[in-house]
Protein backbone atom coordinates (compact mmCIF):
# COMPACT_ATOMS: atom_id res chain seq x y z
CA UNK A 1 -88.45 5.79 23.80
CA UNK A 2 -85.33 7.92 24.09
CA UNK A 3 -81.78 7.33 22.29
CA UNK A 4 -79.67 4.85 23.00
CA UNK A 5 -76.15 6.32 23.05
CA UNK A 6 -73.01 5.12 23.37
CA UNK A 7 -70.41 7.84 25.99
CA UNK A 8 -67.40 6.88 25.15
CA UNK A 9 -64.56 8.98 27.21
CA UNK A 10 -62.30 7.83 29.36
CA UNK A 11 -62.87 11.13 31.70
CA UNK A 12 -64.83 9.76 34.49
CA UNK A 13 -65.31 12.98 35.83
CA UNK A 14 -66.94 13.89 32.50
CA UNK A 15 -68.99 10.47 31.94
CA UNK A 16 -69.89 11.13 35.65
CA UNK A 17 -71.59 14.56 34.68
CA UNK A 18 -73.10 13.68 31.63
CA UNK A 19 -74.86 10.69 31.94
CA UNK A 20 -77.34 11.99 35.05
CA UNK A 21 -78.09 15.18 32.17
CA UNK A 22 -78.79 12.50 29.53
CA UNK A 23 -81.35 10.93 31.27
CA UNK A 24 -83.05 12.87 32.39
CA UNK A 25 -83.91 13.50 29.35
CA UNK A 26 -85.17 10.54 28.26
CA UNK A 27 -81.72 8.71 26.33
CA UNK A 28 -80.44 5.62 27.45
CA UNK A 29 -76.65 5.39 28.11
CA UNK A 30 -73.91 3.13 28.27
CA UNK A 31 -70.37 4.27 29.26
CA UNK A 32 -66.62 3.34 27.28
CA UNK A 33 -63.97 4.15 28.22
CA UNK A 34 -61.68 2.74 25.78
CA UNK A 35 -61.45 2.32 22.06
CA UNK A 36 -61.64 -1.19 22.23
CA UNK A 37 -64.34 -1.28 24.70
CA UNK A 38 -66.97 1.14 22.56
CA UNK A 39 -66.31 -1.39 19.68
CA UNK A 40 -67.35 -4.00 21.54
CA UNK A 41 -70.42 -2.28 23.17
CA UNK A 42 -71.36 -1.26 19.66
CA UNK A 43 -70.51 -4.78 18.49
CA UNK A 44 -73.01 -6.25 21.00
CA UNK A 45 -75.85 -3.35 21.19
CA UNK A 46 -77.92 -1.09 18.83
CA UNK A 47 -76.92 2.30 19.46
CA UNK A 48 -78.35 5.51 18.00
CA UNK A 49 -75.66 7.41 18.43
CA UNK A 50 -71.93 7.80 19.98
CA UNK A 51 -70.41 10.44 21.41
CA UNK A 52 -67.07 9.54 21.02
CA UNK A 53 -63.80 11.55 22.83
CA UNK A 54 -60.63 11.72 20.38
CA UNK A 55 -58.10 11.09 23.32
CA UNK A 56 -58.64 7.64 24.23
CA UNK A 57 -56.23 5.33 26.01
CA UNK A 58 -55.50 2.51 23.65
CA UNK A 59 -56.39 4.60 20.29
CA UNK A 60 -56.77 7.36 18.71
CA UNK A 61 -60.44 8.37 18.48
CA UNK A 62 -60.23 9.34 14.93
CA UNK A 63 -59.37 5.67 14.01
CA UNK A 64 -62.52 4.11 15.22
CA UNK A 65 -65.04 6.78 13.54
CA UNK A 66 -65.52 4.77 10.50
CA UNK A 67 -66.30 1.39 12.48
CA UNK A 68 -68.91 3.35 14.59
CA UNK A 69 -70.41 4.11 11.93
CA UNK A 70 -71.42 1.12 10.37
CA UNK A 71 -72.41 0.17 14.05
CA UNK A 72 -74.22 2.84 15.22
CA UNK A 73 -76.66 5.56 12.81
CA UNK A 74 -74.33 8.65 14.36
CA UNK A 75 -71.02 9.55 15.48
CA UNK A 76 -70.53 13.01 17.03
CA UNK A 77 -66.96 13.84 18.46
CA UNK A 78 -66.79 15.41 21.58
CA UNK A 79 -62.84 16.65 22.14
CA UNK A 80 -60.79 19.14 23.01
CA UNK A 81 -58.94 19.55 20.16
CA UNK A 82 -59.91 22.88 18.84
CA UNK A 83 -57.28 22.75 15.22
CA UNK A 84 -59.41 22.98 11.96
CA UNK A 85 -56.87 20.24 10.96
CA UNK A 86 -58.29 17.64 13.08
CA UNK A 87 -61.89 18.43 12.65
CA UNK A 88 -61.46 18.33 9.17
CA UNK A 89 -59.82 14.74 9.63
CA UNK A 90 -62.56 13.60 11.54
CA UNK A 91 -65.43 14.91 10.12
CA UNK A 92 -63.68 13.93 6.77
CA UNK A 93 -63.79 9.96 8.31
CA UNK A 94 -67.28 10.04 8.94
CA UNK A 95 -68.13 11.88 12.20
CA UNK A 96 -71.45 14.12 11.69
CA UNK A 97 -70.81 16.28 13.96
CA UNK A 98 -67.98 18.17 16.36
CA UNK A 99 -68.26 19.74 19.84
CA UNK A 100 -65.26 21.62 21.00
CA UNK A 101 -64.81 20.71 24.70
CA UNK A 102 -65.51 22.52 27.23
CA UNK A 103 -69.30 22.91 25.79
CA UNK A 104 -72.38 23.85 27.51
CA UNK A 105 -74.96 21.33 27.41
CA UNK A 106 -77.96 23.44 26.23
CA UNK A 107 -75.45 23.14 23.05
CA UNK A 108 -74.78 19.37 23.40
CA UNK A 109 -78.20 18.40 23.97
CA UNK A 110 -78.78 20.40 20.52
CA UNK A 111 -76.81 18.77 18.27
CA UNK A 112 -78.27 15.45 19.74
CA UNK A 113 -81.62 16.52 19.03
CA UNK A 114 -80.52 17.44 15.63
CA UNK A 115 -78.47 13.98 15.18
CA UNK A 116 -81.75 12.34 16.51
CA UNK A 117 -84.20 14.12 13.75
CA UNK A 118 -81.51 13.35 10.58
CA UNK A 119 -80.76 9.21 11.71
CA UNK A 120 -84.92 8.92 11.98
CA UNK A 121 -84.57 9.76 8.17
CA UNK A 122 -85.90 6.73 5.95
CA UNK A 123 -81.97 5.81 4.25
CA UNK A 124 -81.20 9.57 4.09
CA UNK A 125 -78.13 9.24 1.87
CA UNK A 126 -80.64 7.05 -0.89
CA UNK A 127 -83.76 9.40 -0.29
CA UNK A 128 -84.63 11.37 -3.23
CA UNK A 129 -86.69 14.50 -1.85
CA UNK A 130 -85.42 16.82 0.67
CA UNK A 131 -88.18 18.43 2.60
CA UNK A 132 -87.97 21.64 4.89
CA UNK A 133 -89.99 24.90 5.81
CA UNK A 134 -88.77 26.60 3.68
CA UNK A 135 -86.87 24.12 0.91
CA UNK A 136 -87.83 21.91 -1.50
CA UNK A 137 -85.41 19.98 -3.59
CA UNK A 138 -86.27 16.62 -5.77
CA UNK A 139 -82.92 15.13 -6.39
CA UNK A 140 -84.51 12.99 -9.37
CA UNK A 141 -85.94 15.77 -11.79
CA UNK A 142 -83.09 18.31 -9.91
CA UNK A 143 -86.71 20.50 -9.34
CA UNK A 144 -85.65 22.93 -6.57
CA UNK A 145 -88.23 25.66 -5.01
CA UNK A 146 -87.68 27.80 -2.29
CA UNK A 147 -91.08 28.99 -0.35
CA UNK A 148 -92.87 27.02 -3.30
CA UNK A 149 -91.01 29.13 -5.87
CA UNK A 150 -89.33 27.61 -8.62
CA UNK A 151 -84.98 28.18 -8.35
CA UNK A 152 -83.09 27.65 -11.04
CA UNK A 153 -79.61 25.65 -10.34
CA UNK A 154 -76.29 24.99 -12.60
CA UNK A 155 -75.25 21.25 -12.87
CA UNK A 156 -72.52 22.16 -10.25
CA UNK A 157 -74.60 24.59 -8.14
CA UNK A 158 -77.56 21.33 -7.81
CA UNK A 159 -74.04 19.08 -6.90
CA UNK A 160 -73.37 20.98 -4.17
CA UNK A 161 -77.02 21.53 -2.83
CA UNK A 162 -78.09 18.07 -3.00
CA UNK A 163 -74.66 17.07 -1.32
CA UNK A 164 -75.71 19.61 1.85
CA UNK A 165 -79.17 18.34 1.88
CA UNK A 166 -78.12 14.75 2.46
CA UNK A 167 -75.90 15.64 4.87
CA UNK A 168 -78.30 19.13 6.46
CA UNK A 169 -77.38 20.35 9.78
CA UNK A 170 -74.33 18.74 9.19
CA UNK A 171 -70.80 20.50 8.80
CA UNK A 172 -69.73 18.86 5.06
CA UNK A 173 -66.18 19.46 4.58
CA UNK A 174 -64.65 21.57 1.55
CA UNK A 175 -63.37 18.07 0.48
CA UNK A 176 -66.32 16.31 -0.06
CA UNK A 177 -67.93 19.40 -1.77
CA UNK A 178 -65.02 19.50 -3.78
CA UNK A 179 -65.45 15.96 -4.69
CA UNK A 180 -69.49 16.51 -5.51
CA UNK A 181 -68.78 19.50 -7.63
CA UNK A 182 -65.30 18.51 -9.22
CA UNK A 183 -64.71 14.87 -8.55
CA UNK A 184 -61.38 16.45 -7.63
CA UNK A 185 -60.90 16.87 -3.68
CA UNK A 186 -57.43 18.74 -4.78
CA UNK A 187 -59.58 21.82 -7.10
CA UNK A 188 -58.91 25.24 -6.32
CA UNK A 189 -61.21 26.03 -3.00
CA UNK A 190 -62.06 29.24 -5.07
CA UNK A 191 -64.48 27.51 -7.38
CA UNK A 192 -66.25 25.91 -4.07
CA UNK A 193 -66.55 29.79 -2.45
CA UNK A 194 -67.38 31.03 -5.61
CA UNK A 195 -70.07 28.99 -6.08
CA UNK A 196 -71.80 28.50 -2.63
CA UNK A 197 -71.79 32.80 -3.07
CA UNK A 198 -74.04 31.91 -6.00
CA UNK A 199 -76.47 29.91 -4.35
CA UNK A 200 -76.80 32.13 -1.40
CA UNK A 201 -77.43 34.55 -3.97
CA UNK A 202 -80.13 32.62 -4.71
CA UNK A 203 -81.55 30.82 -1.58
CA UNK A 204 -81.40 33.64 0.91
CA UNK A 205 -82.74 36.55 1.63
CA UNK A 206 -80.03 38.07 2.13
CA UNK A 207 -76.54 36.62 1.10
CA UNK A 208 -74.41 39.20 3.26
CA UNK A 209 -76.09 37.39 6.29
CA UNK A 210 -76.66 33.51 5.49
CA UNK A 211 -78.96 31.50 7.85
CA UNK A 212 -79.58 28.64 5.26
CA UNK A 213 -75.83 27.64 3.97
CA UNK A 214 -73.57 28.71 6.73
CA UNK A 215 -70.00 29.01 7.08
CA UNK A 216 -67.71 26.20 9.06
CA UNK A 217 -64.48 28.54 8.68
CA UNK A 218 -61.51 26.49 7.80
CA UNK A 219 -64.13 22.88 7.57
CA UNK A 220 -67.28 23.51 5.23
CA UNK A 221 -70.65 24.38 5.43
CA UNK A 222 -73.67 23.33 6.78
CA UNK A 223 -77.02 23.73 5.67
CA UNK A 224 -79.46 24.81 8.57
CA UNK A 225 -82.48 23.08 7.67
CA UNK A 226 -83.88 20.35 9.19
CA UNK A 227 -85.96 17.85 6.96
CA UNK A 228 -90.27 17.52 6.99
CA UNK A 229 -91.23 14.42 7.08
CA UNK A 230 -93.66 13.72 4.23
């Protein structure tokens, strides 16, 4: 059985659209068009995920991220807000993931795949393997092995992989990096570019072009793996 998700937009024109193309492939939706009325939806129903417009008519978006969240598995904002400033914000309040309207829905139905694959997780956030094609990492013994090969990982370079592979395909802001390999979401961003260099020097195959850790200018990173199961 498909998703159940949770459109919350206040657009008809754009809940009109959508929810024929989420269908058909397979999700179940239910429309909000309101802050208060997504609560209450989410209040009364088990959703998978929302997909949750910033510019809503009796709140700002942004304010009910972190209730959605402990109602629903994901939260990923749709908007047209396009300012580093406010994805930042919202990813910072516990979105995990932002599309830029106008998006094409190839993309959209991506990132919903993607959202699907990380909430079917087993308690990702208290898992202690990560599992991928090509990545291994054991956040118990800090083991870490790329095609089977053993990598070897500073205290602070492990910090910041194990905080991207709880959070993989996921943009993770420079805050909470900050705050895995600091505890300080005020250090110098130079330490935090300084040392995702290092582990591309070590995880790719080439850290001039990144495909595993890539680069959310002005937001994070994101590591673009997506877990085995086991």
């Amino acid at each position: 059985m498909g998703m159940n998700i949770l459109l919350v937009d206040d657009e008809p024109a754009i809940v009109t659209a959508l929810s024929p193309v989420l269908q058909s492939q397979g999700y179940r939706i239910t429309a909000a068009e309101s802050a208060s009325a997504a609560l209450k939806a989410a209040e009364l129903e088990q959703f998978d995920l929302a997909l949750l417009d910033l510019g809503l008519p009796d709140a700002d978006g942004v304010e009910i991220i972190g209730k959605l969240k402990e109602l629903c598995r994901a939260v990923i904002i749709l908007s047209a807000r396009h300012q580093e400033a406010e994805k930042v914000r919202a990813l910072d309040e516990g979105a995990d993931d932002y599309v830029n309207k106008p998006f094409g829905i190839e993309e959209l139905l991506a990132r919903i795949r993607a959202a699907g694959r990380r909430s079917g997780m087993a308690a990702p956030g208290g898992s202690t393997r990560f599992v991928s094609e090509e990545l291994q990492v054991d956040f118990a013994t800090r083991d870490v092995r790329l095609l089977g090969e053993e990598i070897r990982l500073s205290p602070k370079e492990f910090a910041l992989l194990e905080t991207l592979c709880r959070h993989a395909g996921q943009v993770v802001t420079h805050r909470k990096l900050l705050i895995a390999g600091w505890n300080d979401p005020h250090a110098d961003s130079q330490y935090l570019r300084s040392y995702v260099a290092l582990l591309r020097q070590k995880l790719e195959y080439d850290a001039s072009e990144p495909r595993l850790i890539l680069t959310e200018p002005g937001v994070g990173y994101r590591l673009e793996a997506s877990p085995r199961a086991e």
